[in-house]
PDB file of N, CA and C in Angstrom:
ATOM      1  N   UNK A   1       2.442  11.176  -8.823  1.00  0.00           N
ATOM      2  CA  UNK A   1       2.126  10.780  -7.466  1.00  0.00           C
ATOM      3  C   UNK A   1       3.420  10.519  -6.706  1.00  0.00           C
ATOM      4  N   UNK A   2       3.309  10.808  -5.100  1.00  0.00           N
ATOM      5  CA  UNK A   2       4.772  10.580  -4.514  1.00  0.00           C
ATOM      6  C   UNK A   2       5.149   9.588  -4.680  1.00  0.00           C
ATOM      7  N   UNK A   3       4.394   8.084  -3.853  1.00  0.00           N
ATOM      8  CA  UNK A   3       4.655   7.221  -4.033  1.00  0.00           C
ATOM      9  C   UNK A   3       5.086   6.491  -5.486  1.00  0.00           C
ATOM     10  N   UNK A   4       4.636   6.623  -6.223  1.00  0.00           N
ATOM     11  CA  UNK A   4       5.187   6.139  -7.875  1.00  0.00           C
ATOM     12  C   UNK A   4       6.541   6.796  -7.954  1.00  0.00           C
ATOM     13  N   UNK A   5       6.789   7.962  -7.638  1.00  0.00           N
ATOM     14  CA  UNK A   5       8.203   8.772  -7.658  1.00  0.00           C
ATOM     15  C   UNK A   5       9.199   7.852  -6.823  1.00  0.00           C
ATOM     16  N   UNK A   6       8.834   7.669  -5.722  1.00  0.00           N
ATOM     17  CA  UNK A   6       9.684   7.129  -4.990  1.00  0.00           C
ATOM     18  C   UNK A   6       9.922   5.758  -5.149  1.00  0.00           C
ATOM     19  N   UNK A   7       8.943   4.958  -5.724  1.00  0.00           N
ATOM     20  CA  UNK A   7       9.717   3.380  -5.988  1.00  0.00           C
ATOM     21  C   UNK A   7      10.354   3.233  -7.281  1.00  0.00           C
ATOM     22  N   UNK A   8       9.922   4.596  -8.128  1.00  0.00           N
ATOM     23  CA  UNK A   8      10.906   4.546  -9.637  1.00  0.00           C
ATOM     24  C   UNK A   8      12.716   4.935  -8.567  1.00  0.00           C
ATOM     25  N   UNK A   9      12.839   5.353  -7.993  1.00  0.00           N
ATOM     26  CA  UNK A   9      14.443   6.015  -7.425  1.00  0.00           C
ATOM     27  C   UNK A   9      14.972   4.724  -7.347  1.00  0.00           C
ATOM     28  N   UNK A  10      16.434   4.728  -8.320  1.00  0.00           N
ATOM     29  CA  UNK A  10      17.215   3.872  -7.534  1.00  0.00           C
ATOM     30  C   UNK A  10      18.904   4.228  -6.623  1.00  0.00           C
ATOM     31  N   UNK A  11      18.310   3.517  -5.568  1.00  0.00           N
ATOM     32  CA  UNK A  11      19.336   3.690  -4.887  1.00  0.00           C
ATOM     33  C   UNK A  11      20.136   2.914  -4.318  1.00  0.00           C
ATOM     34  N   UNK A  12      21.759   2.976  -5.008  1.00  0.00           N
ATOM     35  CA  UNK A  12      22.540   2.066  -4.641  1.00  0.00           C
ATOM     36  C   UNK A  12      22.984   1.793  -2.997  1.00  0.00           C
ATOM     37  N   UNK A  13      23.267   0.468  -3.107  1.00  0.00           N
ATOM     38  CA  UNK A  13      24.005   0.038  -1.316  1.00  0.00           C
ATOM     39  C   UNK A  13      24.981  -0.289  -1.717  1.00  0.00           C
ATOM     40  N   UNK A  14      26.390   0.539  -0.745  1.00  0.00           N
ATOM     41  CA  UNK A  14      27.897  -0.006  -0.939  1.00  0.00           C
ATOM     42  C   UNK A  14      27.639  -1.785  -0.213  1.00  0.00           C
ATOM     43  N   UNK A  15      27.564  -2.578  -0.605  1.00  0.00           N
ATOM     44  CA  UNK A  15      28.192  -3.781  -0.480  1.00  0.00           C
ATOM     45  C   UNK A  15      29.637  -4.461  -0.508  1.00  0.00           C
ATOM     46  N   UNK A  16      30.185  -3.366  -0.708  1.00  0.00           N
ATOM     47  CA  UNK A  16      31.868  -3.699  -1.224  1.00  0.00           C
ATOM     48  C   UNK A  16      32.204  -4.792  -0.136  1.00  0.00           C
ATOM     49  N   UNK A  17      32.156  -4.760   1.159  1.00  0.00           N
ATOM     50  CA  UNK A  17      32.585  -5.947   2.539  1.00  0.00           C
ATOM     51  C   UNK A  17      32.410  -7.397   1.798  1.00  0.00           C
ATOM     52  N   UNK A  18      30.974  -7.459   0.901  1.00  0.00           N
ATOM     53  CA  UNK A  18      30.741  -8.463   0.135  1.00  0.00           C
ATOM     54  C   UNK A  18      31.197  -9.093  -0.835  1.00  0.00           C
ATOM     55  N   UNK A  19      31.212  -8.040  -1.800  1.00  0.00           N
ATOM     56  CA  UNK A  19      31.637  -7.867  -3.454  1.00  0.00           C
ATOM     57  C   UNK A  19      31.833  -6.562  -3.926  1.00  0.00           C
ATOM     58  N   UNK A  20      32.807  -6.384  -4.302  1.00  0.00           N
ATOM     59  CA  UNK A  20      33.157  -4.946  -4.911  1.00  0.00           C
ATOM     60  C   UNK A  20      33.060  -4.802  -6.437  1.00  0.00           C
ATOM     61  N   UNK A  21      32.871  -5.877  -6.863  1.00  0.00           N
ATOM     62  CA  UNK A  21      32.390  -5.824  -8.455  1.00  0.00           C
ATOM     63  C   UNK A  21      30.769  -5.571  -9.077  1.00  0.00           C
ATOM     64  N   UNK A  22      29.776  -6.465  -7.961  1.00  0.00           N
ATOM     65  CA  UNK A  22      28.385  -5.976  -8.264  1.00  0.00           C
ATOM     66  C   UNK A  22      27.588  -4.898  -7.723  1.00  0.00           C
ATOM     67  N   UNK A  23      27.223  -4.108  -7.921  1.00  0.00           N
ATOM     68  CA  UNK A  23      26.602  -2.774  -7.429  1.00  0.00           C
ATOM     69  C   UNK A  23      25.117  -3.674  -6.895  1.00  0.00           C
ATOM     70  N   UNK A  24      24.341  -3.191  -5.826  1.00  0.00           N
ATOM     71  CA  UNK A  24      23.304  -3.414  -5.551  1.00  0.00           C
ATOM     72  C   UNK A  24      22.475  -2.347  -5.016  1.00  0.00           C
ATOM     73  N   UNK A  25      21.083  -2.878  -5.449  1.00  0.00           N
ATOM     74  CA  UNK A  25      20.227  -2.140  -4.741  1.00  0.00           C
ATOM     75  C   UNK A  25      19.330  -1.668  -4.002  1.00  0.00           C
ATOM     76  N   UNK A  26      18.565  -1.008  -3.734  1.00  0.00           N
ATOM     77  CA  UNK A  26      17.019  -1.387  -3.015  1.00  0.00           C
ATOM     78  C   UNK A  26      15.992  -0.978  -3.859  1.00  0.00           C
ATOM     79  N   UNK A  27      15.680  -2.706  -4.028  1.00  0.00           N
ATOM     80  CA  UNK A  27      14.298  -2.732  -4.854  1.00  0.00           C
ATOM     81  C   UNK A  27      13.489  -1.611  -4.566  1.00  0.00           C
ATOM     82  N   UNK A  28      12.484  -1.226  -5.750  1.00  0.00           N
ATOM     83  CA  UNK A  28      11.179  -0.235  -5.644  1.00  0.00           C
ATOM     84  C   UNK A  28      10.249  -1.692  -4.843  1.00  0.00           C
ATOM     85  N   UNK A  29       9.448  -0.875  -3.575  1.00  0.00           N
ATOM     86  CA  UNK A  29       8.522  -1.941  -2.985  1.00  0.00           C
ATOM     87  C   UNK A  29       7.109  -0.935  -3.162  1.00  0.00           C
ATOM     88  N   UNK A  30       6.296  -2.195  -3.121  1.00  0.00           N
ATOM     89  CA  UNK A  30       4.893  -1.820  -3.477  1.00  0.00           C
ATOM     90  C   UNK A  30       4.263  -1.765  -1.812  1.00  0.00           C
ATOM     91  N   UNK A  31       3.272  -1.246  -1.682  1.00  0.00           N
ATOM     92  CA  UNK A  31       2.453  -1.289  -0.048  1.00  0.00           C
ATOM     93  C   UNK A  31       2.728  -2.510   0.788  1.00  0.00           C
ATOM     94  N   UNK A  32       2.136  -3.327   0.113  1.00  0.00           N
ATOM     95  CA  UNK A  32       3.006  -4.639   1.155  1.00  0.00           C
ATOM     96  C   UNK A  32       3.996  -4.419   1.600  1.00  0.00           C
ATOM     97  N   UNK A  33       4.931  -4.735   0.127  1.00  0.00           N
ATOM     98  CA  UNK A  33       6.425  -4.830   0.779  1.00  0.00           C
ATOM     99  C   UNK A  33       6.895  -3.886   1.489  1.00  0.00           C
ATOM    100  N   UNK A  34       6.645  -2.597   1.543  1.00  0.00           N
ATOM    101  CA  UNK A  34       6.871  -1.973   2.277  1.00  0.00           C
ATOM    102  C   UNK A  34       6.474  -2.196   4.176  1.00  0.00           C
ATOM    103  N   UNK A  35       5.371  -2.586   4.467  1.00  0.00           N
ATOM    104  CA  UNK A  35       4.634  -3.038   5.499  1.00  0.00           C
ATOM    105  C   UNK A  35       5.630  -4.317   6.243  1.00  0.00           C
ATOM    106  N   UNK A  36       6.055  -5.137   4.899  1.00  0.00           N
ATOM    107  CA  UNK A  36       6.927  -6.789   5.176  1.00  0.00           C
ATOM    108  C   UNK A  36       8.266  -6.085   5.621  1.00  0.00           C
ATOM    109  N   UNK A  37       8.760  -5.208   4.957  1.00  0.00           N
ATOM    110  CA  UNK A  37      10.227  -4.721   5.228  1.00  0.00           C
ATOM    111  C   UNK A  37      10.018  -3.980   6.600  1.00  0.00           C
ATOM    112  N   UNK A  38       9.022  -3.403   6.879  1.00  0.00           N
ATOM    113  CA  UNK A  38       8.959  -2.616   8.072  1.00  0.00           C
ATOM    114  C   UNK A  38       8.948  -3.406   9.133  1.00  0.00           C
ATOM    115  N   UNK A  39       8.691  -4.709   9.515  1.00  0.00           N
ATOM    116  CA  UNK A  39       8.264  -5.654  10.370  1.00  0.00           C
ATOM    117  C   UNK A  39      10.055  -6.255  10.346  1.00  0.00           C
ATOM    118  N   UNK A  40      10.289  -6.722   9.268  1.00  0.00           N
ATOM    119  CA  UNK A  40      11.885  -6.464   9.535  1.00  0.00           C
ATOM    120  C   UNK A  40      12.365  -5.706  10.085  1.00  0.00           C
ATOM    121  N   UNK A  41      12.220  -4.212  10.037  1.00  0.00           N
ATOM    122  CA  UNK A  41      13.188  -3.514  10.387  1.00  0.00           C
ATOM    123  C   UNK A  41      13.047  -2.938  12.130  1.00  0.00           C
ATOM    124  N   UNK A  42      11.782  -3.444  11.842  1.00  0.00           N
ATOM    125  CA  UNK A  42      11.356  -3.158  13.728  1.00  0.00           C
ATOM    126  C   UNK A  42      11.931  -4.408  14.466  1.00  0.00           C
ATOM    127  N   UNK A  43      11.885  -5.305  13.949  1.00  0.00           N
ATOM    128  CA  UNK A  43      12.771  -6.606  14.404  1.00  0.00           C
ATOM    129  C   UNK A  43      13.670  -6.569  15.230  1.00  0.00           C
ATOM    130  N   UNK A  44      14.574  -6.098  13.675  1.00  0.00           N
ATOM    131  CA  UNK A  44      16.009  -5.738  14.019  1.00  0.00           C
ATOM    132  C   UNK A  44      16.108  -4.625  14.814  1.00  0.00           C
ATOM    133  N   UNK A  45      15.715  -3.730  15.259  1.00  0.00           N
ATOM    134  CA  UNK A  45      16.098  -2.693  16.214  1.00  0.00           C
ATOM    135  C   UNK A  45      15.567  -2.773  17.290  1.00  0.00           C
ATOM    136  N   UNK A  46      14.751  -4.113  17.298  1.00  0.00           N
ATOM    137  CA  UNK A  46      13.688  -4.219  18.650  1.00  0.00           C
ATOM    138  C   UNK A  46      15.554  -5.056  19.626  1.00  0.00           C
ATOM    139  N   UNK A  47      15.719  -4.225  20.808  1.00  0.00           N
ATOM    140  CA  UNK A  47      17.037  -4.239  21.535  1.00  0.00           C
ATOM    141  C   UNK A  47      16.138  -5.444  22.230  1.00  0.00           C
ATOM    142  N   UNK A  48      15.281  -6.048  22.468  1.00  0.00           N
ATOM    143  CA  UNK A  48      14.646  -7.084  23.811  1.00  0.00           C
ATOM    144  C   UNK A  48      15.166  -8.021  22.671  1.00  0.00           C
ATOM    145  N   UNK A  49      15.042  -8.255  21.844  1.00  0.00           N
ATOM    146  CA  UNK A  49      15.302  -9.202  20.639  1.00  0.00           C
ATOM    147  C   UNK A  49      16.683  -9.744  20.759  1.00  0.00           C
ATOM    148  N   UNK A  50      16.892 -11.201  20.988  1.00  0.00           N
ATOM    149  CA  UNK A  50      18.490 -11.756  20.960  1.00  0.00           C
ATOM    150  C   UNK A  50      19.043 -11.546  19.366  1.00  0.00           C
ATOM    151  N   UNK A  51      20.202 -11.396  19.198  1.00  0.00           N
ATOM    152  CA  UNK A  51      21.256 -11.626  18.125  1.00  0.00           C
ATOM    153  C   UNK A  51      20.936 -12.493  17.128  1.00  0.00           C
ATOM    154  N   UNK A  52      20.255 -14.204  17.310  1.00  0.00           N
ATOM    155  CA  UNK A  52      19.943 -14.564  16.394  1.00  0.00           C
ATOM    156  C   UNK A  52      19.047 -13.958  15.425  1.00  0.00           C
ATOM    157  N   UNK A  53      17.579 -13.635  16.024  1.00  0.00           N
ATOM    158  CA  UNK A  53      16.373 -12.873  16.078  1.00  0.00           C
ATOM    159  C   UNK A  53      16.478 -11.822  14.723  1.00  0.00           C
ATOM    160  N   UNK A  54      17.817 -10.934  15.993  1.00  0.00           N
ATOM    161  CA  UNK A  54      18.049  -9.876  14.965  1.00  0.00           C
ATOM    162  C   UNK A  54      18.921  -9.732  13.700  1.00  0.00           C
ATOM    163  N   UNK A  55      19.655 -11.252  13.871  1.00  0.00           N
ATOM    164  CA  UNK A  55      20.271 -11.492  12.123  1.00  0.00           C
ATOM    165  C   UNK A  55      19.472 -11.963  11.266  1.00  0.00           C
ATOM    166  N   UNK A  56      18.210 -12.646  11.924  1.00  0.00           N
ATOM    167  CA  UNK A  56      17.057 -13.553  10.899  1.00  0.00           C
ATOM    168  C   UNK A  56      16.431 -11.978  10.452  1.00  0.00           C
ATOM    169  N   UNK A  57      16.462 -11.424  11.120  1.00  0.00           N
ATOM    170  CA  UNK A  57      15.372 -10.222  10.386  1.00  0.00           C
ATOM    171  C   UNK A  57      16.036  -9.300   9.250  1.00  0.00           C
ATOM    172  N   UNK A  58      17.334  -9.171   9.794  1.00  0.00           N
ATOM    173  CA  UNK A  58      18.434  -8.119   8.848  1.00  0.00           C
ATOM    174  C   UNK A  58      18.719  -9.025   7.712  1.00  0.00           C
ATOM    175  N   UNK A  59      18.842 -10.524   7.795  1.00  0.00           N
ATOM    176  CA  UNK A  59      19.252 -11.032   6.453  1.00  0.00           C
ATOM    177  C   UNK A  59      17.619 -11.321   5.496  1.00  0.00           C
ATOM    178  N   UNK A  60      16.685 -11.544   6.521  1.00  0.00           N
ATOM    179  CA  UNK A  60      15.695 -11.509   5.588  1.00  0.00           C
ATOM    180  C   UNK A  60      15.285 -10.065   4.574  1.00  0.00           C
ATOM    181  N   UNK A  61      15.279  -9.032   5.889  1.00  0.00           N
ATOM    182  CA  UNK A  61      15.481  -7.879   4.789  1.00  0.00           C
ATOM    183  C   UNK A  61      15.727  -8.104   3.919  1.00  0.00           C
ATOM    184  N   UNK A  62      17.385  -8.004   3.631  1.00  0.00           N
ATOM    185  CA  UNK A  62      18.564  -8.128   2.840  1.00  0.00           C
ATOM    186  C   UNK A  62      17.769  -8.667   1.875  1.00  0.00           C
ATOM    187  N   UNK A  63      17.495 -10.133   1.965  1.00  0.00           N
ATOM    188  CA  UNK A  63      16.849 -10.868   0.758  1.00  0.00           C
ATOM    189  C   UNK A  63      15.862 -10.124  -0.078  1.00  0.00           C
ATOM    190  N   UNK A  64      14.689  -9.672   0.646  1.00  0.00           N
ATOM    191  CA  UNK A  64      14.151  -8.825   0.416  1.00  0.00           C
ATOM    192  C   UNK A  64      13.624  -7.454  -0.235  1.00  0.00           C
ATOM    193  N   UNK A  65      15.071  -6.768  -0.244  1.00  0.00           N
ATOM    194  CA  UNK A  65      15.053  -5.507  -0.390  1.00  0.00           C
ATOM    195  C   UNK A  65      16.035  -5.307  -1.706  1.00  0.00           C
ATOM    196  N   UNK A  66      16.961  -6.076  -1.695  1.00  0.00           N
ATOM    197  CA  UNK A  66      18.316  -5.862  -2.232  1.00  0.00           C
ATOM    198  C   UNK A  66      18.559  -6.739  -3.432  1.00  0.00           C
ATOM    199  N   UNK A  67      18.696  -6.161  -5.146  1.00  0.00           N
ATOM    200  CA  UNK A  67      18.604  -6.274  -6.282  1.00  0.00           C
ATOM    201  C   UNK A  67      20.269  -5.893  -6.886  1.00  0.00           C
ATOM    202  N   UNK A  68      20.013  -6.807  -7.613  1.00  0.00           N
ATOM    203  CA  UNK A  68      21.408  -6.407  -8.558  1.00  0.00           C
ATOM    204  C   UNK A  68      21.345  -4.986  -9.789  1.00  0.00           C
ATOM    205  N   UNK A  69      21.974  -4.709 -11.000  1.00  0.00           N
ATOM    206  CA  UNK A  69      21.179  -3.637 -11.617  1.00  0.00           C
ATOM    207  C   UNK A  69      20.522  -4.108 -12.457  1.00  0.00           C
ATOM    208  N   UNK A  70      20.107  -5.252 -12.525  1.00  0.00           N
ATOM    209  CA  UNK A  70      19.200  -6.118 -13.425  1.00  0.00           C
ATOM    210  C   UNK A  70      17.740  -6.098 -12.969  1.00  0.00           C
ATOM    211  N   UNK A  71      17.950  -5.821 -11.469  1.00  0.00           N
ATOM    212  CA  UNK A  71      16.099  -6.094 -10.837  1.00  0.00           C
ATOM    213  C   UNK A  71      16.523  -7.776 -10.440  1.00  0.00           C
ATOM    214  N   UNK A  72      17.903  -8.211 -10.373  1.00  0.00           N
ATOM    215  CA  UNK A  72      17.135 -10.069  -9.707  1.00  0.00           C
ATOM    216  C   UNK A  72      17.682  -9.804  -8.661  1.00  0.00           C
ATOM    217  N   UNK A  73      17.334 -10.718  -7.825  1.00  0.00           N
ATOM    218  CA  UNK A  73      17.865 -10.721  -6.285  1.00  0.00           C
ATOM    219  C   UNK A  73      19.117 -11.072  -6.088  1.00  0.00           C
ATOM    220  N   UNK A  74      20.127 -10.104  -5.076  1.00  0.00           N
ATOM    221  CA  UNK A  74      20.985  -9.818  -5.065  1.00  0.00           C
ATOM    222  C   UNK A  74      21.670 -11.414  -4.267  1.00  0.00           C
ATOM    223  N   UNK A  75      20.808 -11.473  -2.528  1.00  0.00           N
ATOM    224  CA  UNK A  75      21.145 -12.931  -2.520  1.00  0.00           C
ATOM    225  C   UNK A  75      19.929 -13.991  -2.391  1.00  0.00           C
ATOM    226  N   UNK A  76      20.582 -15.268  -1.436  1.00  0.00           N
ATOM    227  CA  UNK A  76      19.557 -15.731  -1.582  1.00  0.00           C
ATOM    228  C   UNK A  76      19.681 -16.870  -0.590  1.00  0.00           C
ATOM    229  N   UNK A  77      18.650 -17.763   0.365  1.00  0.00           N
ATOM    230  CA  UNK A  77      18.850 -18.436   1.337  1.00  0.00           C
ATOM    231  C   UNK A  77      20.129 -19.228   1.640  1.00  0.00           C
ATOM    232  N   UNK A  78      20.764 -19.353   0.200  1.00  0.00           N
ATOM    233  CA  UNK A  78      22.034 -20.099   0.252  1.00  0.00           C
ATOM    234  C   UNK A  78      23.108 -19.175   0.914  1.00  0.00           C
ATOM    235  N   UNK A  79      23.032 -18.088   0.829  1.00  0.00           N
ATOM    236  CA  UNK A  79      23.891 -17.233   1.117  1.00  0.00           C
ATOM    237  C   UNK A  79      24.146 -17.013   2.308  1.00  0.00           C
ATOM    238  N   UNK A  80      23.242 -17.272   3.489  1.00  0.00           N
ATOM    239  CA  UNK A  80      22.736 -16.986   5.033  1.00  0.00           C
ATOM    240  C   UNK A  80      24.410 -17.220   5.466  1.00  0.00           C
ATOM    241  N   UNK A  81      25.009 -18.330   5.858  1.00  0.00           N
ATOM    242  CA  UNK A  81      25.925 -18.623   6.235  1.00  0.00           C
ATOM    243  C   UNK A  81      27.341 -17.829   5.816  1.00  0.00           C
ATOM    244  N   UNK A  82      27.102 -17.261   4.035  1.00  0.00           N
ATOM    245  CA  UNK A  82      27.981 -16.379   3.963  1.00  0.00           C
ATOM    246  C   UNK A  82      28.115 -14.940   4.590  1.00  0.00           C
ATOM    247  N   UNK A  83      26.745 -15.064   4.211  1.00  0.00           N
ATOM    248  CA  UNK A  83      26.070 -13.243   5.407  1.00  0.00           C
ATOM    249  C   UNK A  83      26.772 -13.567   7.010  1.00  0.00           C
ATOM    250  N   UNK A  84      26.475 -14.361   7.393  1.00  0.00           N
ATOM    251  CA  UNK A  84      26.718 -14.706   8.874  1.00  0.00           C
ATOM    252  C   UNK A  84      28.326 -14.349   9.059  1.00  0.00           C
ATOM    253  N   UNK A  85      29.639 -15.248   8.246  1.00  0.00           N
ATOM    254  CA  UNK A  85      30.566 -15.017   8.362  1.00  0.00           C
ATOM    255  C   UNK A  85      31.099 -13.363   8.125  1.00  0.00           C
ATOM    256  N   UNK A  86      30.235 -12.781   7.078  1.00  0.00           N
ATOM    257  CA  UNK A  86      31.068 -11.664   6.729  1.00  0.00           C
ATOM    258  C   UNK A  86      30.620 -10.217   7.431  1.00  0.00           C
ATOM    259  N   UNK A  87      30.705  -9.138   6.808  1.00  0.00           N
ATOM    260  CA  UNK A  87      30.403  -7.831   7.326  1.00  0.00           C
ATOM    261  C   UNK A  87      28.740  -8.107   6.928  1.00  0.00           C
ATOM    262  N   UNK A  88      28.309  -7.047   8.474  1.00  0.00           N
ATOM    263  CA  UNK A  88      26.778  -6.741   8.679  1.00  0.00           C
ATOM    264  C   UNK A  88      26.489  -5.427   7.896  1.00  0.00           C
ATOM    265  N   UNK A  89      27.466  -4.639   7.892  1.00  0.00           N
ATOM    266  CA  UNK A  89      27.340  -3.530   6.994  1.00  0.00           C
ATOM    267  C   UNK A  89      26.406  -2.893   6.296  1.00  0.00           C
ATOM    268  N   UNK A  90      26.713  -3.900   5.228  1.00  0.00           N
ATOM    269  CA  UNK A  90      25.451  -3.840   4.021  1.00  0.00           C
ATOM    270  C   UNK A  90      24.521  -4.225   4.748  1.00  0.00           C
ATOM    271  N   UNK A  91      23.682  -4.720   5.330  1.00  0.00           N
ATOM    272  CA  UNK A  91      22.731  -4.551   5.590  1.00  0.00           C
ATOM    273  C   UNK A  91      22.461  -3.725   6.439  1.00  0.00           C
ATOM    274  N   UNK A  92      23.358  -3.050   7.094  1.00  0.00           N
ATOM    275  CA  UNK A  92      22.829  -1.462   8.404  1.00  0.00           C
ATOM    276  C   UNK A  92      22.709  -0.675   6.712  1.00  0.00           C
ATOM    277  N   UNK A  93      23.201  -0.499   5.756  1.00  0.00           N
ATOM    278  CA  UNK A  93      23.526   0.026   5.116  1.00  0.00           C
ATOM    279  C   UNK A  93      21.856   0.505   4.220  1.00  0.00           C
ATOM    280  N   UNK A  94      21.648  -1.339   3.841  1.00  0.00           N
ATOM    281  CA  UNK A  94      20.213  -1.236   2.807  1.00  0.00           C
ATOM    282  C   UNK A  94      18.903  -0.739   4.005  1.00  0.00           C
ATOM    283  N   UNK A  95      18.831  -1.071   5.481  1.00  0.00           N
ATOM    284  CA  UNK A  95      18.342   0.066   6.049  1.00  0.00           C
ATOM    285  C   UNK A  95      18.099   1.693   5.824  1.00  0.00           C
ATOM    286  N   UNK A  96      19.210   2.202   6.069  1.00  0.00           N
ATOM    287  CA  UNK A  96      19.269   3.349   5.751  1.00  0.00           C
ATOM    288  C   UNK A  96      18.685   3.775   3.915  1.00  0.00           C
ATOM    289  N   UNK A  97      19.224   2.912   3.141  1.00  0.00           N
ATOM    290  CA  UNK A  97      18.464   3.175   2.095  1.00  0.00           C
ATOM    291  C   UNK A  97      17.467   3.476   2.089  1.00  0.00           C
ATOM    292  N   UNK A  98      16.378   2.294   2.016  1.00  0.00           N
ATOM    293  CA  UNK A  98      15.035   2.229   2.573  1.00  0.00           C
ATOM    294  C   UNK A  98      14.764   3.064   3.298  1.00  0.00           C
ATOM    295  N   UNK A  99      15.015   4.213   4.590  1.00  0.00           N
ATOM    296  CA  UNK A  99      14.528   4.465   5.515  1.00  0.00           C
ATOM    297  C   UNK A  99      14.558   5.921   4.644  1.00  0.00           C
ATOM    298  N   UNK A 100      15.317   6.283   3.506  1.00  0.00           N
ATOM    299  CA  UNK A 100      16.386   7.444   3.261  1.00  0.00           C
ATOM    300  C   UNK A 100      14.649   7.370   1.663  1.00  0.00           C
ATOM    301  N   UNK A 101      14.282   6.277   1.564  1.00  0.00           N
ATOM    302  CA  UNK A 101      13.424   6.423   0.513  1.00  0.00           C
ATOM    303  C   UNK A 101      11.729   7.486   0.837  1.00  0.00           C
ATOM    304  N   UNK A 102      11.582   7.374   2.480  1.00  0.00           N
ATOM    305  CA  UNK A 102      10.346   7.229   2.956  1.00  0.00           C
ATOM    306  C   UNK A 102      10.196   8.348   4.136  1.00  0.00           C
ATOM    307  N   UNK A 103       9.194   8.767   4.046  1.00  0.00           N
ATOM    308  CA  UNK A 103       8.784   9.614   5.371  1.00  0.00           C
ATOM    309  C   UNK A 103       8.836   9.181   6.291  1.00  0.00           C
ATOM    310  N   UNK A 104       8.707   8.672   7.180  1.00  0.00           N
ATOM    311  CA  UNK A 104       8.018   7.491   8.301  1.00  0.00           C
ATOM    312  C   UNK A 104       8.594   8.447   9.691  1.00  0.00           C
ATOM    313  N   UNK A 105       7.689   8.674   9.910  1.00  0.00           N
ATOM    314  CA  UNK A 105       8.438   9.845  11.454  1.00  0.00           C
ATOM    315  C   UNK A 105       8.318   8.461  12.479  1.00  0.00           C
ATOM    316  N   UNK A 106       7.316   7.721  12.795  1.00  0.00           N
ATOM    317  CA  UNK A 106       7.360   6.508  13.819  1.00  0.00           C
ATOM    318  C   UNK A 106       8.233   5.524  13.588  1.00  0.00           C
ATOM    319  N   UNK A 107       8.747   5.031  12.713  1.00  0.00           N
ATOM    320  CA  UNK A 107      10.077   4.077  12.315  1.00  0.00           C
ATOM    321  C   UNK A 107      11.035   4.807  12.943  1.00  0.00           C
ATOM    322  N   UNK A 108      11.464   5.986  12.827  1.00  0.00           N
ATOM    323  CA  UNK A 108      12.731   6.531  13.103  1.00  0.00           C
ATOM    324  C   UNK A 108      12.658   6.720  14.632  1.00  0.00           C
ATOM    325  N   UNK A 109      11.782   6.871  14.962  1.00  0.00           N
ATOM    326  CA  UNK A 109      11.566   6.916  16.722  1.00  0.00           C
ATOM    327  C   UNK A 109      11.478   5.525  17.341  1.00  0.00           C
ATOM    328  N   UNK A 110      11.447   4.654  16.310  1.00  0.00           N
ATOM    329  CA  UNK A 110      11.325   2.979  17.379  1.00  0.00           C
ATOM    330  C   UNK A 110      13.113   2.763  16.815  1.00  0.00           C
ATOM    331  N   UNK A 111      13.480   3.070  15.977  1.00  0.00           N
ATOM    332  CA  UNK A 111      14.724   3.076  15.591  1.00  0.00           C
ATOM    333  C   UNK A 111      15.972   4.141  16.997  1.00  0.00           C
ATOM    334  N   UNK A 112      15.666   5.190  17.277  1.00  0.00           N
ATOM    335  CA  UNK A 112      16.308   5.557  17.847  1.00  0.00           C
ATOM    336  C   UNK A 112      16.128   5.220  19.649  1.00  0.00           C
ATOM    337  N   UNK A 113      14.671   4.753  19.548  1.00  0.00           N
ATOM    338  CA  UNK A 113      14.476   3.579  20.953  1.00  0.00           C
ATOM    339  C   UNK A 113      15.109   2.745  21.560  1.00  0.00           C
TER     340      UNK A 113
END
């Protein structure tokens, strides 16, 4: 089945801005999560949306989406403030992952909106 194909793929996110020693990734998501990450990601590209708005949505992603090569979560609420100071990167980055996993012709059109 496609879907089973596609949440077995793993696919790494350069995080290096972060850490250049742990590789990370984007979790396999099940229907939900997929649905939860999408509401993120419309968030974040929704342009009426202020800056805070759109870092609460990109770091929740992040939380979200993004696994070490173990399967545990890469960060974690403690981290917000480190996310804040450093590169956004990785997370334009685990976007594209995700987006790079999935068909979605209407995501990519509210994305280029």
């Amino acid at each position: 089945m496609y879907i089973k194909a596609l949440s077995q793929e793993r696919k790494p996110v350069d995080v290096s801005e972060w850490n250049d020693e742990v590789k990370a990734f984007f979790k396999p998501l099940s229907g939900f999560e997929t649905l939860v990450f999408n509401d993120y990601f419309m968030e974040f590209y929704n342009k009426e949306n202020g800056a805070e708005a759109r870092f609460q949505a990109g770091f929740k992603a992040a939380l979200f989406a993004l696994v070490d090569e173990d399967g545990n979560a890469l960060l974690s609420e403690s981290d917000e403030e480190t996310v804040r100071a450093a590169s956004f990167l990785p997370i334009m980055r685990a976007f594209s992952v995700g987006l790079s996993l999935r068909d979605d012709a209407p995501i990519e059109s509210a994305k280029k909106n």
